[in-house]
C-alpha atoms as a PDB file:
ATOM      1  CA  UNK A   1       0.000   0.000   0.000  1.00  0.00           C
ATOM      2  CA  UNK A   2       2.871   2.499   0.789  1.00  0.00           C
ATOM      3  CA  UNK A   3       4.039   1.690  -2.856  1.00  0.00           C
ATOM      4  CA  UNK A   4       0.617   2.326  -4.465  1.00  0.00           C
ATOM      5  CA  UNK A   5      -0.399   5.117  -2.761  1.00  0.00           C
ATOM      6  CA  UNK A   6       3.230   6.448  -2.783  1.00  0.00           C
ATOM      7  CA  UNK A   7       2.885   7.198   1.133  1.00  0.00           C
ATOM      8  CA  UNK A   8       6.431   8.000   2.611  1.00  0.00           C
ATOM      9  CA  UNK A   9       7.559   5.652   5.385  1.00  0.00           C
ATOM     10  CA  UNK A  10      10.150   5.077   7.912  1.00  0.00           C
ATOM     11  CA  UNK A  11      11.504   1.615   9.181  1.00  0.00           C
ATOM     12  CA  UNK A  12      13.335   0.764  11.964  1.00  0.00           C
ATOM     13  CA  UNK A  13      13.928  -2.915  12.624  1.00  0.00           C
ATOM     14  CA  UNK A  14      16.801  -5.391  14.594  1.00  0.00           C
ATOM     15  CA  UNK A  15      16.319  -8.081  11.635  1.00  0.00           C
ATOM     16  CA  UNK A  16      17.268  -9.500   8.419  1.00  0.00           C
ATOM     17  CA  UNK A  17      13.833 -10.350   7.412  1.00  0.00           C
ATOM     18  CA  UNK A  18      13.559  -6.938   5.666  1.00  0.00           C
ATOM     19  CA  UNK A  19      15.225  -8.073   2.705  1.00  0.00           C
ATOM     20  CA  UNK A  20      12.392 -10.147   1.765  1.00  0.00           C
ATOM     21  CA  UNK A  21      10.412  -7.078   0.850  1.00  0.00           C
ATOM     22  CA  UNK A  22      13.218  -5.499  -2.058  1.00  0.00           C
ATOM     23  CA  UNK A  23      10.849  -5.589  -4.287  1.00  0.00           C
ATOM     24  CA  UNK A  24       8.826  -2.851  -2.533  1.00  0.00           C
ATOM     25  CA  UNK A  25      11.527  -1.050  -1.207  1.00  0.00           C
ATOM     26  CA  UNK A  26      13.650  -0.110  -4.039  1.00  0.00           C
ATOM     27  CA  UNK A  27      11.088   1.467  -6.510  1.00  0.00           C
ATOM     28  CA  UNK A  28      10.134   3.511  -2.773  1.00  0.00           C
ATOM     29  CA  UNK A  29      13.614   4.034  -2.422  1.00  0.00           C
ATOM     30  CA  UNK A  30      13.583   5.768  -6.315  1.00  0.00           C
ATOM     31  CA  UNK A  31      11.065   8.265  -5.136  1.00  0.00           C
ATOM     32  CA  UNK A  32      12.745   9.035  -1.971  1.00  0.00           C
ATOM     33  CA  UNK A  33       9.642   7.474  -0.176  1.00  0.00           C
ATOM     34  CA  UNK A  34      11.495   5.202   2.320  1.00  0.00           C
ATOM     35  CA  UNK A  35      14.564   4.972   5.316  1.00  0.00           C
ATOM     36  CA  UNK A  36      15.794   2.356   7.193  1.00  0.00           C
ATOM     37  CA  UNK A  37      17.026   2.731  10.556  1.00  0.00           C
ATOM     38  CA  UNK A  38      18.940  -1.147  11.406  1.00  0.00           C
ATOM     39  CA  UNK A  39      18.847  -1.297  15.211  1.00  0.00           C
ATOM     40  CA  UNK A  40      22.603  -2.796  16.753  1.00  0.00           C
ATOM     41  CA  UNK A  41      22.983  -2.997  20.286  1.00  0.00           C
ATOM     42  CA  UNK A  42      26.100  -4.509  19.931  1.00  0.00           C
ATOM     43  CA  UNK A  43      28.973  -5.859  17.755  1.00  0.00           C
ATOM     44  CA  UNK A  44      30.242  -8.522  19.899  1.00  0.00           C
ATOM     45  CA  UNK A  45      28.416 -11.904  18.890  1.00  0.00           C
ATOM     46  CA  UNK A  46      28.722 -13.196  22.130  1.00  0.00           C
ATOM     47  CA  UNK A  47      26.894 -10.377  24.042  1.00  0.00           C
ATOM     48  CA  UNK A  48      24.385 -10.160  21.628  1.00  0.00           C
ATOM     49  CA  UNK A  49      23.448 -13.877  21.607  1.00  0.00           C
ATOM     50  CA  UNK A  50      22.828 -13.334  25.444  1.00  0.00           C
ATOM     51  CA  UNK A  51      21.228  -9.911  24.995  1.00  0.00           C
ATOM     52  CA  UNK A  52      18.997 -10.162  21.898  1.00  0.00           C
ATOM     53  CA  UNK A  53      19.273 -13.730  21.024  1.00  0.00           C
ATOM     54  CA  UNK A  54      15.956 -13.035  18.841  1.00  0.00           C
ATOM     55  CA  UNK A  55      17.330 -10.920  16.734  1.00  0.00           C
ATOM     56  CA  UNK A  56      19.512 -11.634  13.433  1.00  0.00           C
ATOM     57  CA  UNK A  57      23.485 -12.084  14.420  1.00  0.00           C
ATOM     58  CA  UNK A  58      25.588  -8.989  14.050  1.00  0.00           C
ATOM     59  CA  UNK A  59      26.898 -10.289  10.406  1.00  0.00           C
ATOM     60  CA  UNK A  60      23.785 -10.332   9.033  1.00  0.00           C
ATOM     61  CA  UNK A  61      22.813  -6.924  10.092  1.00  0.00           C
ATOM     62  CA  UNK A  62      25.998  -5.941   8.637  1.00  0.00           C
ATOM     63  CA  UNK A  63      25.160  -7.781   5.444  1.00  0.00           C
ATOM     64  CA  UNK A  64      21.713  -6.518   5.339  1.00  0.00           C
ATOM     65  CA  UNK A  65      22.861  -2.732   5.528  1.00  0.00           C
ATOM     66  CA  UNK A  66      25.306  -3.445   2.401  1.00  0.00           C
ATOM     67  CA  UNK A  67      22.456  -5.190   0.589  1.00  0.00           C
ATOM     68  CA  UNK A  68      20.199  -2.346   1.578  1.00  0.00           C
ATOM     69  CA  UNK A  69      22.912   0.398   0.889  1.00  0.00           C
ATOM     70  CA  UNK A  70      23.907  -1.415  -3.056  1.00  0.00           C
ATOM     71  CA  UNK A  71      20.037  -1.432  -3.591  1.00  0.00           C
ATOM     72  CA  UNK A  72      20.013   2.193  -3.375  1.00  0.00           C
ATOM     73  CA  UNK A  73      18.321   2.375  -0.183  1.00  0.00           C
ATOM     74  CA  UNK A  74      19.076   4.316   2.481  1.00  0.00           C
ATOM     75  CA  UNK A  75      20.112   2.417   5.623  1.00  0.00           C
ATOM     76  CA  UNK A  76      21.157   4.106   8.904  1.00  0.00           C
ATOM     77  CA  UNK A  77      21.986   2.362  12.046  1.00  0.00           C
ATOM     78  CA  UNK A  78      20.363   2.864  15.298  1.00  0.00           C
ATOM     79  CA  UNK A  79      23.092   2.061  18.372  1.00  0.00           C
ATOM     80  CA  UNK A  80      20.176   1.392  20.781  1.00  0.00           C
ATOM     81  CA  UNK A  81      20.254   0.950  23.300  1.00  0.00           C
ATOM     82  CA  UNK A  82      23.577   1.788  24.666  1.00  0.00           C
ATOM     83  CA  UNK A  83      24.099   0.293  27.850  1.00  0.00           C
ATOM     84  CA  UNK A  84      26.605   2.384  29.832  1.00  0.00           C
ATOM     85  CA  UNK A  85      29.680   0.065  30.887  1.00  0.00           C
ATOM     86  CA  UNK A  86      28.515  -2.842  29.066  1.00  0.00           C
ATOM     87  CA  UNK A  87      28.648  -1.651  25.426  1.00  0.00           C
ATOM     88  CA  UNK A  88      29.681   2.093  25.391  1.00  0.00           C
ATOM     89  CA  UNK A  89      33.281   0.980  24.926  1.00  0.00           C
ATOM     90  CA  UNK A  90      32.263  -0.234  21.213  1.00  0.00           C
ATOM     91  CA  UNK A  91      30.662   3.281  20.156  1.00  0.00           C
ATOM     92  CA  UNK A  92      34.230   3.587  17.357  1.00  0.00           C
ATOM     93  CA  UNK A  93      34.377   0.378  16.416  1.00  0.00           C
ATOM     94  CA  UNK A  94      30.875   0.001  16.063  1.00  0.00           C
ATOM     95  CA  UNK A  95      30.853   3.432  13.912  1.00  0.00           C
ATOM     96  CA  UNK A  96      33.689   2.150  11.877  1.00  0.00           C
ATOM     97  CA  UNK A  97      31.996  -1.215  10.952  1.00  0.00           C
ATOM     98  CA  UNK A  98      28.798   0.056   9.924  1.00  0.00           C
ATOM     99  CA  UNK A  99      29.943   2.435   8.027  1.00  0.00           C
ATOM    100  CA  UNK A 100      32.204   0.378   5.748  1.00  0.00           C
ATOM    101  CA  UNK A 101      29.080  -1.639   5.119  1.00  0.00           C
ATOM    102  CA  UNK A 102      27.695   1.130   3.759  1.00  0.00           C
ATOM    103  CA  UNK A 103      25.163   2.701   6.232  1.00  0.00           C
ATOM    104  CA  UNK A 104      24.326   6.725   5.428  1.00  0.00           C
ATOM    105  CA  UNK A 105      23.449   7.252   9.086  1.00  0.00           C
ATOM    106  CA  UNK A 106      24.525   6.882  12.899  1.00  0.00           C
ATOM    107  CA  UNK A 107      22.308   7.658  15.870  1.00  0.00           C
ATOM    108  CA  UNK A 108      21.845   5.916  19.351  1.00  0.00           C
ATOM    109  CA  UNK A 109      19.496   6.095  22.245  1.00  0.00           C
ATOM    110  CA  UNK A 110      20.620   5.190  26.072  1.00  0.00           C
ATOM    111  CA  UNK A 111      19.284   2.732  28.135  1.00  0.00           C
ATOM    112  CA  UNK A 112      16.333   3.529  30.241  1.00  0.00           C
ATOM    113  CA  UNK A 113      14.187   0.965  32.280  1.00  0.00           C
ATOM    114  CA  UNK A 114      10.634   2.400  32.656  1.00  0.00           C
ATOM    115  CA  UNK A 115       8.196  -0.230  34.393  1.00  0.00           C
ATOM    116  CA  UNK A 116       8.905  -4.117  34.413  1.00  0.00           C
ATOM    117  CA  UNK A 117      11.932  -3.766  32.448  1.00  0.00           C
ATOM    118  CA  UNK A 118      14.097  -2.908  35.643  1.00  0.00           C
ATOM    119  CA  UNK A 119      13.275  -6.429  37.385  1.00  0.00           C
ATOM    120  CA  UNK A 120      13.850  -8.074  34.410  1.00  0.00           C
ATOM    121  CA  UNK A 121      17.077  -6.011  33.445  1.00  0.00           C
ATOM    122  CA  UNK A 122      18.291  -6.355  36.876  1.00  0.00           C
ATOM    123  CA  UNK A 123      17.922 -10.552  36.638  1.00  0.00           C
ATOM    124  CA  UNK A 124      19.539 -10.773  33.551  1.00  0.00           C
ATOM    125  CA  UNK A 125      22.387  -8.283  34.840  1.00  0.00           C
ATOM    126  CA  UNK A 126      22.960 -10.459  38.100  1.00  0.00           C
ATOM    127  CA  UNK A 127      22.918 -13.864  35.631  1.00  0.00           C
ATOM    128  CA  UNK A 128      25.217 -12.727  33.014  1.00  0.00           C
ATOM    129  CA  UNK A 129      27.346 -10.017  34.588  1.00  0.00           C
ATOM    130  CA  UNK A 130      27.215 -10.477  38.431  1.00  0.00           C
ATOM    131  CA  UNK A 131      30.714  -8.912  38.275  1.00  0.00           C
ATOM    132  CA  UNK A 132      29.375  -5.504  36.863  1.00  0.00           C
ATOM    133  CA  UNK A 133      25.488  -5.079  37.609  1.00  0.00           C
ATOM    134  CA  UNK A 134      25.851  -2.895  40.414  1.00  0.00           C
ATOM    135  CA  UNK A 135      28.255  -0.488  38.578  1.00  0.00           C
ATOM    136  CA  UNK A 136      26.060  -0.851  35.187  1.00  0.00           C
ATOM    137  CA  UNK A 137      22.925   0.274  37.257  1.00  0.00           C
ATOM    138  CA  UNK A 138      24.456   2.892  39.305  1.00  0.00           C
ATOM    139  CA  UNK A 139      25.596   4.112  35.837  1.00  0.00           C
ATOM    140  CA  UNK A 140      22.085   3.924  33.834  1.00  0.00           C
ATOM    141  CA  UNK A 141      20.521   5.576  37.139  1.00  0.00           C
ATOM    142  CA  UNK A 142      22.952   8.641  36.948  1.00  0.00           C
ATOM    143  CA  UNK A 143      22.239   9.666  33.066  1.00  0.00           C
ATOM    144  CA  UNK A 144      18.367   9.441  34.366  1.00  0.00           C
ATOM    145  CA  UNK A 145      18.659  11.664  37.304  1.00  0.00           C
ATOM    146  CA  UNK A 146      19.016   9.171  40.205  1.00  0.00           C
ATOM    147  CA  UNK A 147      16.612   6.210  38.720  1.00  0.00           C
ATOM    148  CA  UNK A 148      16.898   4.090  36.046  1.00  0.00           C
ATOM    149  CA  UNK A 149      13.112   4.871  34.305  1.00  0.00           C
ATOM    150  CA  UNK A 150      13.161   8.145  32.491  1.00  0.00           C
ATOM    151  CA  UNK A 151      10.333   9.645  30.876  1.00  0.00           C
ATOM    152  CA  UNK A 152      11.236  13.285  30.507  1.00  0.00           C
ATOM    153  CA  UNK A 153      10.342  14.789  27.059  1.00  0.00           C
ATOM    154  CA  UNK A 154      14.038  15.562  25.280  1.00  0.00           C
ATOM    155  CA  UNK A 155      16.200  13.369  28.059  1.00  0.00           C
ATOM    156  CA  UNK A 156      14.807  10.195  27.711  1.00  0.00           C
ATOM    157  CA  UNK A 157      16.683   9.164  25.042  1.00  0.00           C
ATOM    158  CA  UNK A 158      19.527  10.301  25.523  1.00  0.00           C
ATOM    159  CA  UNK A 159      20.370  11.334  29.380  1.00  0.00           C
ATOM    160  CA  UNK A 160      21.797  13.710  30.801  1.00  0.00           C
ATOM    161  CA  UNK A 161      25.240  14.031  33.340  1.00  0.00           C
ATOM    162  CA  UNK A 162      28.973  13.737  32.720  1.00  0.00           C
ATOM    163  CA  UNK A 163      28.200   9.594  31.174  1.00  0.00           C
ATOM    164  CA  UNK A 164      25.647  10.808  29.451  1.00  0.00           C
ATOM    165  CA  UNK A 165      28.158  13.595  28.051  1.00  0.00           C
ATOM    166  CA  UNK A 166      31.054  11.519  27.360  1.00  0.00           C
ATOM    167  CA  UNK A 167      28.065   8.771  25.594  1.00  0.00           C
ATOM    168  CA  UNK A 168      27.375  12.279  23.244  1.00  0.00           C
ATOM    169  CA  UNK A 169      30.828  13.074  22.526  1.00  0.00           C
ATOM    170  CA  UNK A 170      31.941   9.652  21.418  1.00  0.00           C
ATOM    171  CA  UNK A 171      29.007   9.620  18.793  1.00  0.00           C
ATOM    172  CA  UNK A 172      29.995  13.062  17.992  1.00  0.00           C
ATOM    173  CA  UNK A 173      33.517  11.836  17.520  1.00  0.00           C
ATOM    174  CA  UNK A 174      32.165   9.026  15.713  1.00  0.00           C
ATOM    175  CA  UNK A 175      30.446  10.847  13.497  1.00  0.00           C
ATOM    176  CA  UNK A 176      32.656  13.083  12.391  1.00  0.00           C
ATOM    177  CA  UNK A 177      35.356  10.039  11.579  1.00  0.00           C
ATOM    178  CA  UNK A 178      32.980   8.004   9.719  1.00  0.00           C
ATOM    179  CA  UNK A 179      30.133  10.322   8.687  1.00  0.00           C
ATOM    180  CA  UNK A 180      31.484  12.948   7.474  1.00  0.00           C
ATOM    181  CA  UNK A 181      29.567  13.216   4.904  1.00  0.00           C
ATOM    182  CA  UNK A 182      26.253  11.751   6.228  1.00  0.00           C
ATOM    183  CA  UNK A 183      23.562  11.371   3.620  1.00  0.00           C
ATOM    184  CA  UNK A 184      19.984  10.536   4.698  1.00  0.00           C
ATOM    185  CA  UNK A 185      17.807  12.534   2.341  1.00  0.00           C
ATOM    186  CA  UNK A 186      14.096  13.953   3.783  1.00  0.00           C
ATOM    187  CA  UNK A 187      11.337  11.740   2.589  1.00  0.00           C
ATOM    188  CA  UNK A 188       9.346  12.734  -0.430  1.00  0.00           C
ATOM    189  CA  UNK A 189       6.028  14.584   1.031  1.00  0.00           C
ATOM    190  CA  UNK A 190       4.901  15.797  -2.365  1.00  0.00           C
ATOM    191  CA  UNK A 191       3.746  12.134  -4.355  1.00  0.00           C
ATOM    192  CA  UNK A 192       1.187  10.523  -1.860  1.00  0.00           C
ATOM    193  CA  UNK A 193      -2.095   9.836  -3.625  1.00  0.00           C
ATOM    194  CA  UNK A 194      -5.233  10.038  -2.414  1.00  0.00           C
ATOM    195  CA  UNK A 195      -7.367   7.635  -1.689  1.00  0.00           C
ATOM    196  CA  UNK A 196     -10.047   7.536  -4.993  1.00  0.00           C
ATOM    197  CA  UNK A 197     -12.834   6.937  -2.899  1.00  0.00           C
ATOM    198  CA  UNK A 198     -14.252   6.520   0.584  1.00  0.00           C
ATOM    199  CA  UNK A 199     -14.592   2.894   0.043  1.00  0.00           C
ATOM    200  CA  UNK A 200     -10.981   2.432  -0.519  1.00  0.00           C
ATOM    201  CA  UNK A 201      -9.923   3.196   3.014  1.00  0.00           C
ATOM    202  CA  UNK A 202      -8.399  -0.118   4.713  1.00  0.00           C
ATOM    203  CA  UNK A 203     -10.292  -1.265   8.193  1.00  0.00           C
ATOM    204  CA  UNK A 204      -8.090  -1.417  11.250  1.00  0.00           C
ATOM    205  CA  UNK A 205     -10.269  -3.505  12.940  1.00  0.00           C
END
């Protein structure tokens, strides 16, 4: 439907499966009418397979940006989240490997725990990391203001305090390296057609 009715859209996603829908994607892609964001947490295999062990390994997110990026579709890569002494140290490399795969953007979130997810962060902490939990939570709580939830419109996402600062400048640093010349053109708001008739509109229910 976003191809018929030419109807910009954004995707963010932590999967391969993507690539199944080229088809679609490239002629969107033509008409500036699409962007991919490709979520890493991580580029170490190991952590990942105990972190997101859902989600597609960390070569085939690689892979999938360069197919992405040689199909002339613009892939960017979401560092999300970054977990403050647990995967901040890969922020470079991370940077570095992404963009020789061919991704047009770099951005990143840190980690925030709003409402179960603490308990169930906490667990996994104590179960794979007993050695650093406490110093991994005492560091998410200090880029939230003293807790590890944050729901404060324009800090959320990214913190505040001197981690939180030293998170930024590493992306910044990262940026400049490897993204120098970042290109992740505006969708196309000008093509989307409208619907011919009242009876076209899809149900949601």
């Amino acid at each position: 439907m976003f191809l018929k009715y030419r109807h910009p859209v954004g995707i963010i996603t932590k999967n391969a499966l993507i690539l199944r829908d080229l088809n679609i994607l490239k002629p969107l892609a033509e008409m500036n009418l699409v962007r991919v964001m490709i979520s890493i947490t991580t580029a170490d295999e190991s952590l990942r397979r105990v972190l997101e062990p859902r989600t597609a390994s960390v070569s085939q997110k690689l892979k999938t940006i360069q197919t992405l990026s040689e199909a002339g579709i613009p892939a960017g890569v979401m560092m999300a989240p970054v977990i403050p002494s647990l995967t901040d140290s890969e922020i470079l490399p991370l940077a570095k490997k992404v963009s020789e795969a061919g991704a047009s953007s770099l951005s990143y979130t840190i980690l925030r725990l709003n409402g179960p997810l603490a308990e169930l962060f906490e667990h996994w902490l104590k179960t794979h990391y007993p050695d650093r939990a406490e110093r991994i939570l005492s560091q998410v709580k200090s880029v939230h203001g003293g807790q590890v939830a944050d729901s404060r419109f324009g800090a959320r996402m990214r913190g505040d305090g001197e981690i939180a600062e030293i998170i930024r400048k590493q992306f910044q640093i990262a940026k400049n390296k490897y993204f120098a010349k970042e290109e992740y053109p505006k969708l196309n708001l000008t093509l989307f057609k409208r619907l011919e008739k009242a009876g076209d509109q899809l149900s949601l229910l």
